[in-house]
Structure formats: structure tokens, C-alpha cells
C-alpha atoms as a PDB file:
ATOM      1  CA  UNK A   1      51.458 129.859   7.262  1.00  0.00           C
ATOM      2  CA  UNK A   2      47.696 129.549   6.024  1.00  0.00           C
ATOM      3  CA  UNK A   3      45.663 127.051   7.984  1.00  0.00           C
ATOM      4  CA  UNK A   4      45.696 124.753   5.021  1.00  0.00           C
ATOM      5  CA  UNK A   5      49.415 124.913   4.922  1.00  0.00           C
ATOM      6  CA  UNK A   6      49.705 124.575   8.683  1.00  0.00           C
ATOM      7  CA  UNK A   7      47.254 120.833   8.577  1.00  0.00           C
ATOM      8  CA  UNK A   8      49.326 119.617   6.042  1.00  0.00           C
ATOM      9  CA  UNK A   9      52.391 120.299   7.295  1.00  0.00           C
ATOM     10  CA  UNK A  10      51.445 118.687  10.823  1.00  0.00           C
ATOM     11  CA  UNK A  11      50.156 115.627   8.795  1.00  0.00           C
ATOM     12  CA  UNK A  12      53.485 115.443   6.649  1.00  0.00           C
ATOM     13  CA  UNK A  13      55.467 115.789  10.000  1.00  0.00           C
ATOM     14  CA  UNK A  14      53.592 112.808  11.098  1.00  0.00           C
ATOM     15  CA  UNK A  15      53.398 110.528   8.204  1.00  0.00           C
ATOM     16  CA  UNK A  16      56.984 111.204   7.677  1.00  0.00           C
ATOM     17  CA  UNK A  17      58.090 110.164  10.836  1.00  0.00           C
ATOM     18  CA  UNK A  18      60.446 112.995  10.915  1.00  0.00           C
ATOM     19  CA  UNK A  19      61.975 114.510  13.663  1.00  0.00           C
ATOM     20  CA  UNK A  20      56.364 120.017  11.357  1.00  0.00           C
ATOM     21  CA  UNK A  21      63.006 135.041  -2.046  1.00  0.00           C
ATOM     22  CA  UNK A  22      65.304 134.989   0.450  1.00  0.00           C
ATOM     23  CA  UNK A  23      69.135 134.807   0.142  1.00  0.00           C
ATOM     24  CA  UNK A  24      70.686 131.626   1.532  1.00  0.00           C
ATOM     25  CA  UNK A  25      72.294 133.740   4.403  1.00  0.00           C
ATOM     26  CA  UNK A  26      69.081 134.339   6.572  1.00  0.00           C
ATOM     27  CA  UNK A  27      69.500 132.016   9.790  1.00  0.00           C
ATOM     28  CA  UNK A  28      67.191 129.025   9.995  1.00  0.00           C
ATOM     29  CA  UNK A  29      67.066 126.646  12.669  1.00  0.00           C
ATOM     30  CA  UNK A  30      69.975 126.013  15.112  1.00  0.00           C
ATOM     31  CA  UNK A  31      71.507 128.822  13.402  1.00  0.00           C
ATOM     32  CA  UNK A  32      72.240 127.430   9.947  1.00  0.00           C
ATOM     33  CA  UNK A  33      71.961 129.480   6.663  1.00  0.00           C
ATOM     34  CA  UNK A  34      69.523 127.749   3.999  1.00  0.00           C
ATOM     35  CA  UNK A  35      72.597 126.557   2.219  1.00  0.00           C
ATOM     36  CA  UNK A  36      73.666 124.532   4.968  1.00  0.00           C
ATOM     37  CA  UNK A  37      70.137 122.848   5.402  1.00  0.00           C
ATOM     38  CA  UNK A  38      70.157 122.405   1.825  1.00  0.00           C
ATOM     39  CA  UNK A  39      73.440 120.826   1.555  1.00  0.00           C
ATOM     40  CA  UNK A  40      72.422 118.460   4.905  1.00  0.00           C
ATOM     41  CA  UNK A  41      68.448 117.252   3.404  1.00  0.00           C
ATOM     42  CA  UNK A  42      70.801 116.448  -0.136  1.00  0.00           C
ATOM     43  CA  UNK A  43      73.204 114.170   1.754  1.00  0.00           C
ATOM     44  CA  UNK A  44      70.050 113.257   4.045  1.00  0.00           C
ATOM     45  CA  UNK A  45      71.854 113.937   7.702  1.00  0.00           C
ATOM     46  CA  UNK A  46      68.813 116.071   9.090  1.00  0.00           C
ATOM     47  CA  UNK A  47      67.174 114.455  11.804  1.00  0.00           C
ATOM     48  CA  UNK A  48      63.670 113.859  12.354  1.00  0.00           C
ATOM     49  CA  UNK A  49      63.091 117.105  15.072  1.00  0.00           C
ATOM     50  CA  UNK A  50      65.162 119.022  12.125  1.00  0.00           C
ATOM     51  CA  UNK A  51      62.802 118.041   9.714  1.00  0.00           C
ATOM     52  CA  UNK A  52      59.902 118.849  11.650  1.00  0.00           C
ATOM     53  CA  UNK A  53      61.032 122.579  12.269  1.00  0.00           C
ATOM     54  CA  UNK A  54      61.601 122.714   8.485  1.00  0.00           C
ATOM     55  CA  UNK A  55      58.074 122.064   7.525  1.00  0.00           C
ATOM     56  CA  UNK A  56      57.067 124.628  10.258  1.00  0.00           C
ATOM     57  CA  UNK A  57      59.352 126.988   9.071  1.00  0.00           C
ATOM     58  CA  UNK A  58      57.287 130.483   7.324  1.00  0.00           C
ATOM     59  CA  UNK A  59      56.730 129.853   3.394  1.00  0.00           C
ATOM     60  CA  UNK A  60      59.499 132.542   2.626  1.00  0.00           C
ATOM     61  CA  UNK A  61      62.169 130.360   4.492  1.00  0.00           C
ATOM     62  CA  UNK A  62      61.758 126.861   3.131  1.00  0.00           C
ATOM     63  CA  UNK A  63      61.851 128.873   0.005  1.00  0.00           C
ATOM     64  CA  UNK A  64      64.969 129.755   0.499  1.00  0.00           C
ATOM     65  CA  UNK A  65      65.734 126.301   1.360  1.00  0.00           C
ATOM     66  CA  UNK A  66      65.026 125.128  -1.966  1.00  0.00           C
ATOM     67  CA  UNK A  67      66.294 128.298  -4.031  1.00  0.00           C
ATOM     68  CA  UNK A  68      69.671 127.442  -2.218  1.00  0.00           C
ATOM     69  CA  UNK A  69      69.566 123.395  -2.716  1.00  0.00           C
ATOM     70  CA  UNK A  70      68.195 123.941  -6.473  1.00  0.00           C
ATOM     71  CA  UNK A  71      71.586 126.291  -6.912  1.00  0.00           C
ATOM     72  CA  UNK A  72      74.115 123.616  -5.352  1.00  0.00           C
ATOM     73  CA  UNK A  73      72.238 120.945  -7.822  1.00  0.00           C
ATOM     74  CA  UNK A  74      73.667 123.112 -10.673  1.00  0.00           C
ATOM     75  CA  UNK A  75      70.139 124.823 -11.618  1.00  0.00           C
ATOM     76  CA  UNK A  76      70.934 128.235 -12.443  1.00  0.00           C
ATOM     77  CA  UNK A  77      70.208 130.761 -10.222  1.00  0.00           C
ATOM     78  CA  UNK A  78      68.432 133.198 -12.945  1.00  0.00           C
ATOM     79  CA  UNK A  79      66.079 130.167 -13.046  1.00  0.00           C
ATOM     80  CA  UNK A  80      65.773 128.847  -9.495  1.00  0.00           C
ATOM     81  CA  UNK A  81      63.867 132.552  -9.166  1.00  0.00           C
ATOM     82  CA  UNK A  82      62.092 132.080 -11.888  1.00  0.00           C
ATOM     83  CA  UNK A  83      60.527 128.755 -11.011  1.00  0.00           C
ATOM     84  CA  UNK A  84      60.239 129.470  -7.505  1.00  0.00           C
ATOM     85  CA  UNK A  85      58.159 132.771  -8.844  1.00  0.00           C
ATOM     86  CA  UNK A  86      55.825 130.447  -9.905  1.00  0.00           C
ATOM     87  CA  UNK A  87      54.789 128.087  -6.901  1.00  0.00           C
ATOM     88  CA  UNK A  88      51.347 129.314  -5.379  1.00  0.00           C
ATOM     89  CA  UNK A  89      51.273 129.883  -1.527  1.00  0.00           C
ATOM     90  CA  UNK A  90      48.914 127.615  -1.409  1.00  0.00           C
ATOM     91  CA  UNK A  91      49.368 124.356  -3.417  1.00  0.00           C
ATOM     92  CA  UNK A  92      46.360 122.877  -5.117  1.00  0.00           C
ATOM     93  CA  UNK A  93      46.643 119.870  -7.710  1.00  0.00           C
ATOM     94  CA  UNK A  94      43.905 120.730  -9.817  1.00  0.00           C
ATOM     95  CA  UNK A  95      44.351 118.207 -12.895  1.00  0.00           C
ATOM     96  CA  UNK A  96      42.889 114.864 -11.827  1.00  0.00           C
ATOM     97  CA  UNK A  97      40.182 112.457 -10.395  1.00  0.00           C
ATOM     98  CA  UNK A  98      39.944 113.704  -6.452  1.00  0.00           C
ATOM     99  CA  UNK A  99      37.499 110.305  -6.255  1.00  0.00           C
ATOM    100  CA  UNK A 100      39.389 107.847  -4.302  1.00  0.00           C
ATOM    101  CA  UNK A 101      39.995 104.165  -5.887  1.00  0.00           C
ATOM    102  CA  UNK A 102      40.451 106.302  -9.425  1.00  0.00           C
ATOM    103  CA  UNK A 103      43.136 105.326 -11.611  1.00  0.00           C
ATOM    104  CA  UNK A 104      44.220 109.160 -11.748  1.00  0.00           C
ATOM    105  CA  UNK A 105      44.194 110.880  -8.537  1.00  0.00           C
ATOM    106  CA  UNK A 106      46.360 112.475  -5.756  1.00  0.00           C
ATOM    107  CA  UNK A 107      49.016 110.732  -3.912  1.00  0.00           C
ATOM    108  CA  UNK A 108      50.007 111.185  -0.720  1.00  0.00           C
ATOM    109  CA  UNK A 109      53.469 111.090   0.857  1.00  0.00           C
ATOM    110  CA  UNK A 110      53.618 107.887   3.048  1.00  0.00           C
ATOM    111  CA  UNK A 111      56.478 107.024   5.523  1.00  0.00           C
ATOM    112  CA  UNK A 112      56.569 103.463   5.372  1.00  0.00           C
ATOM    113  CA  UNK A 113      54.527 100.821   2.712  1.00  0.00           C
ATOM    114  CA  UNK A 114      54.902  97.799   1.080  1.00  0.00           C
ATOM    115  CA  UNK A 115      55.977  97.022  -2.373  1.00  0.00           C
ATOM    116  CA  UNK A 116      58.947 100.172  -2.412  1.00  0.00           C
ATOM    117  CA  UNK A 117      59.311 100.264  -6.250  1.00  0.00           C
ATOM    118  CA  UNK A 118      61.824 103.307  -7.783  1.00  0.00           C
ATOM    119  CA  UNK A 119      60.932 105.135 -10.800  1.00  0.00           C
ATOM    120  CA  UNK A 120      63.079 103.410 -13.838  1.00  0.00           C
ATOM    121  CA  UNK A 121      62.126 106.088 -16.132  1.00  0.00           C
ATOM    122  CA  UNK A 122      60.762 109.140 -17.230  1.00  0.00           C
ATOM    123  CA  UNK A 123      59.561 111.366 -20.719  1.00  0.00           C
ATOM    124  CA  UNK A 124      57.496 114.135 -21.534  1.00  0.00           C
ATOM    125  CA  UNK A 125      53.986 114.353 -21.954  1.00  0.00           C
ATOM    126  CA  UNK A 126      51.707 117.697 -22.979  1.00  0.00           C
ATOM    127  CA  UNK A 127      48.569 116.324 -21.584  1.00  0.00           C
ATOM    128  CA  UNK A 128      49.268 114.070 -18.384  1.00  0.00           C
ATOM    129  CA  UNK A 129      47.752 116.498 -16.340  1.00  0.00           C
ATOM    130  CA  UNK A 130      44.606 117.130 -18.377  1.00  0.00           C
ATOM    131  CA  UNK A 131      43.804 119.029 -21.477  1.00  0.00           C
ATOM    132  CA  UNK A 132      46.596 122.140 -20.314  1.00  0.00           C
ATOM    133  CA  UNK A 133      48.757 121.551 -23.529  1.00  0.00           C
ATOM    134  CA  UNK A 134      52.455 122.304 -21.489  1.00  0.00           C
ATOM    135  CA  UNK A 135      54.644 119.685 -21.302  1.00  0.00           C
ATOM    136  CA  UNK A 136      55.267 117.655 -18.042  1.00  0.00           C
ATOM    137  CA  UNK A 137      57.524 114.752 -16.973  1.00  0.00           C
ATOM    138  CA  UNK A 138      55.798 111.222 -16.562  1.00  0.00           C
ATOM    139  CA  UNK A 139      57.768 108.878 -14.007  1.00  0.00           C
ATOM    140  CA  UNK A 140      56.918 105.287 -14.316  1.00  0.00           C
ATOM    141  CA  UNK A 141      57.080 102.757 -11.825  1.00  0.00           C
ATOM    142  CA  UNK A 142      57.012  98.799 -12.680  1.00  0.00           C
ATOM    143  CA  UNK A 143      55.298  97.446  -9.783  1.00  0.00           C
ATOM    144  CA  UNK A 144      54.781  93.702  -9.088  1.00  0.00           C
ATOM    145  CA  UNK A 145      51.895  94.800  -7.089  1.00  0.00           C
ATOM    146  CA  UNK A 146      48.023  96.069  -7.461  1.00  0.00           C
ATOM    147  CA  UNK A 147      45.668  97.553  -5.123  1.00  0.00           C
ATOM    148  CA  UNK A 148      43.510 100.134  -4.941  1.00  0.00           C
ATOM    149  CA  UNK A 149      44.449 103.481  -5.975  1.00  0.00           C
ATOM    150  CA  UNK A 150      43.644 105.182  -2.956  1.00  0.00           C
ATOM    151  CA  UNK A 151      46.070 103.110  -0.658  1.00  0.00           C
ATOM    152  CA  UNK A 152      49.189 103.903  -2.919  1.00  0.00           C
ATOM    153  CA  UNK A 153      51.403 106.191  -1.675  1.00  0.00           C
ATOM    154  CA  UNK A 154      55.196 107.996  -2.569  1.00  0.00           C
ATOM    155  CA  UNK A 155      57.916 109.454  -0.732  1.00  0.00           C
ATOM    156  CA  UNK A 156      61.645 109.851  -1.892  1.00  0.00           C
ATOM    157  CA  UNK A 157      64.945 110.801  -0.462  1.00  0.00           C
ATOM    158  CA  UNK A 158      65.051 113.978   2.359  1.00  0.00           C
ATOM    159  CA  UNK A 159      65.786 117.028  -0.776  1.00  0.00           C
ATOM    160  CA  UNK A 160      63.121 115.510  -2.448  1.00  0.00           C
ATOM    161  CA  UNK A 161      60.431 115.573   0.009  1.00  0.00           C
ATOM    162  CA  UNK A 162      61.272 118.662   0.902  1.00  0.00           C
ATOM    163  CA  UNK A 163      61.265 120.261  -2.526  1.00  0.00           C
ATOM    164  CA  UNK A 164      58.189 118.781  -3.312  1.00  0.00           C
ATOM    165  CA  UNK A 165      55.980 119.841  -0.319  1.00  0.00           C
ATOM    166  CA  UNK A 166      57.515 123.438  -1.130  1.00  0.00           C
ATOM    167  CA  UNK A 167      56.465 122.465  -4.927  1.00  0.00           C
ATOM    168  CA  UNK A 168      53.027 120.755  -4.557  1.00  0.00           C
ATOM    169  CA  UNK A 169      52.152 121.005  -1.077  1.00  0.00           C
ATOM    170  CA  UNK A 170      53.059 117.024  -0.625  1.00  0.00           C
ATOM    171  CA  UNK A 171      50.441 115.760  -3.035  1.00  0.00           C
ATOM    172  CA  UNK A 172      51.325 114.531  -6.421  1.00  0.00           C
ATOM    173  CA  UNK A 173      49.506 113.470  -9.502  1.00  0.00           C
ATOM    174  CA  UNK A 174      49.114 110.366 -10.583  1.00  0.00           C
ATOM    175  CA  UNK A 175      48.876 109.156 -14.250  1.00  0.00           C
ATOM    176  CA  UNK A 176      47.381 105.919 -13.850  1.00  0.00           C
ATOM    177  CA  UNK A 177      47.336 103.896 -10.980  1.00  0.00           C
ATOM    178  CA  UNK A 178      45.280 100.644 -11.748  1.00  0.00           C
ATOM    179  CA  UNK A 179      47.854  98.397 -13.672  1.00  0.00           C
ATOM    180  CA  UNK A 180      50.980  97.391 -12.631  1.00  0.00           C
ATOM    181  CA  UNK A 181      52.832  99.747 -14.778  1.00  0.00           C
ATOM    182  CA  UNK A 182      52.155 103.379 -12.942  1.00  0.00           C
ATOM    183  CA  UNK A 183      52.957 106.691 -13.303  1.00  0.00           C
ATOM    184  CA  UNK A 184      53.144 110.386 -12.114  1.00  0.00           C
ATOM    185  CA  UNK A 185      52.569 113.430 -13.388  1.00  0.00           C
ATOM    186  CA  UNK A 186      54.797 116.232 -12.771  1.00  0.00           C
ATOM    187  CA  UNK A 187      55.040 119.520 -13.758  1.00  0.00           C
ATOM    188  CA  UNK A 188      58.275 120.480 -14.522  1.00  0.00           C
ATOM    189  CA  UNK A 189      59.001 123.951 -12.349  1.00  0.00           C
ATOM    190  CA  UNK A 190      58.909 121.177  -9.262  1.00  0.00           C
ATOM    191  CA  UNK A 191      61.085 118.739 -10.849  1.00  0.00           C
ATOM    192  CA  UNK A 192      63.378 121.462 -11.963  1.00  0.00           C
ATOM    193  CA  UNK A 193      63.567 122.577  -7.887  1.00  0.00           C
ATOM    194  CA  UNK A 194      64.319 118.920  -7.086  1.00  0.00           C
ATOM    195  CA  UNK A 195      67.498 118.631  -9.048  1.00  0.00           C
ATOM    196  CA  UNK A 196      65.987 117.567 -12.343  1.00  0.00           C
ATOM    197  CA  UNK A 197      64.396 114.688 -13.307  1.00  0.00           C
ATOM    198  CA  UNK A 198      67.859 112.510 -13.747  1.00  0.00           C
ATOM    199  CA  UNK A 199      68.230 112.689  -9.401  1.00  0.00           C
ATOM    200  CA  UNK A 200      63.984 112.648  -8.998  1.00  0.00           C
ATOM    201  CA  UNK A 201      64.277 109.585 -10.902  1.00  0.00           C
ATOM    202  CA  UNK A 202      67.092 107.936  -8.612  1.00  0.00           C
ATOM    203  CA  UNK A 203      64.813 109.218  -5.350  1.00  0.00           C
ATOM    204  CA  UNK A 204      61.098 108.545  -6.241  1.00  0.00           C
ATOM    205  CA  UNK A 205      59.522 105.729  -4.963  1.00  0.00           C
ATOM    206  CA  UNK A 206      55.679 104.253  -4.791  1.00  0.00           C
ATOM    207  CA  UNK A 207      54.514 101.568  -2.188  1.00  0.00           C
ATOM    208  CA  UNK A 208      51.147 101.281  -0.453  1.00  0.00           C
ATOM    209  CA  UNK A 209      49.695 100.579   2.927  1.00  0.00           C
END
């Protein structure tokens, strides 16, 4: 795990207030396959010093985490490699303002927040993340709240956490912050990993602190 990997995971672990391509019969922790881990951060029964050895856990092993909870979602298995060909080691969200209080930066996972508002939609947009013409899913959140970009936060159901610090390293991309009405940008090889985005929708949430 590369020292950027290794602070984020540690800070994840934290902020979560969890208890920081292989096939899905290589032993994990306790002695459990990747399937079974999969199957038990889907129906969210790991515990918080579970969780915490999964985001510890070498690159190629929560891999296989996700390749094996992406297959029992009904993503085809052909294309669970594919897609999971195509996540750096090291995550980076390029696209975006880094400057915080801008409508369109980074958001960070958060384990508790005010103002929990779930997605209630999502589309497809070529340019969300910038001028890179491919398409990506927007996920838009009608808040009854407004506050300054840089204290808005996500976090979603166990899988989903999990596939998206695999995915994007635990940062994700906003698409306007500053109104009520806010979104995220997301490419689609994450949301793919996640389940689609039918279940990210049902297990994406934004609140601040």
C-alpha cells in the first residue's frame, strides 16, 4: 500500500467510525473468501474492526472484494475485469476546483453530518467532469440546506463505501455544491463496481458538519 493509500485509508478508518485480480477464493480476514465479505458489506453485517482490516487490506485483495460483490450484483464478470482493469493504484480526482468553498470540488466521506439527504436521481452527462467528452452519471441531491462547499460531505451504505474508496480513493466529485439542488459527478467504471447506479442511487447520501 503506497503511503498515500496508507493516510487515506487511516483517515477513512477514522472518519468512518468503523471497526483501516484475484479470484474470490483467496482467504481474507478471519478466514473468509472475498465473496463472503462481499456478500456481508452488501447486507451491511461487517463490524467496525472488520471494516478497518478491509481498508488495510493490500490493493490486490479489496480488489477482489469488489470483483466478487460487483459479480453477486449481477455485473458480468467479463466486465467486472474490465472495469476493475481500469482503476489506478493510486486514485487521483483530477476534474475539478481543489479550492475549498468552490461550488465544484472534492468531497470527502464523512461519518456523521447534518442535513442526511439521498440522491432522488440520476442521468448522464459528457462533460460533468470537465472538458473529457465521456459520459458520466450526475446524482442529484435536493437539500433543504446551504453551507459552504467545503463542509459538505457523503457517505452511503457499507458496499458502497467500500467500492468507492477501491474506485476513487474515498473522494468524489462534485458538480455543484452552492445551491440547494447538488450534485456528483461520477464516472461510470465506479458506479458500475457499486452495483449500478439504480442501488448507488438508493445508498448515496450528502450532509455536512
Amino acid at each position: 500500500m503506497t503511503k498515500t493509500k496508507q493516510r487515506t485509508c487511516f483517515a477513512l478508518a477514522f472518519l468512518l467510525n468503523v471497526s483501516c485480480s484475484n479470484r474470490s477464493t483467496e482467504p481474507t480476514p478471519s478466514g473468509q473468501t472475498p465473496g463472503d465479505i462481499a456478500s456481508r458489506l452488501i447486507a451491511g453485517t461487517v463490524s467496525t474492526e472488520e471494516f478497518q482490516q478491509l481498508l488495510a487490506l493490500p490493493e490486490r485483495k479489496q480488489r477482489a472484494i469488489v470483483r466478487a460483490g460487483a459479480i453477486q450484483l449481477g455485473v458480468q464478470e467479463r466486465v467486472v475485469d474490465s472495469l476493475l482493469a481500469t482503476v489506478p493504484s493510486d486514485k487521483k480526482v483530477t476534474a475539478g476546483s481543489q479550492v475549498l468553498g468552490a461550488c465544484d470540488q472534492n468531497v470527502e466521506w464523512s461519518s456523521w453530518g447534518y442535513g442526511a439527504t439521498r440522491a432522488y436521481s440520476y442521468w448522464v452527462e459528457q462533460y460533468c467532469d470537465g472538458s473529457d467528452p465521456d459520459n458520466d452519471y450526475v446524482f442529484g441531491f435536493n437539500t433543504t440546506w446551504r453551507v459552504d462547499a467545503d463542509r459538505i460531505r457523503w457517505y452511503g451504505t457499507s458496499w458502497i463505501n467500500f467500492a468507492f474508496y477501491v474506485a476513487y480513493g474515498g473522494k468524489l466529485l462534485s458538480h455543484g455544491l452552492c445551491g440547494y439542488g447538488k450534485t456528483l459527478c461520477l464516472g461510470t467504471n465506479g458506479v458500475t463496481l457499486a452495483g449500478g447506479p439504480g442501488a448507488v442511487k438508493l445508498g448515496l447520501y450528502l450532509w455536512y458538519n
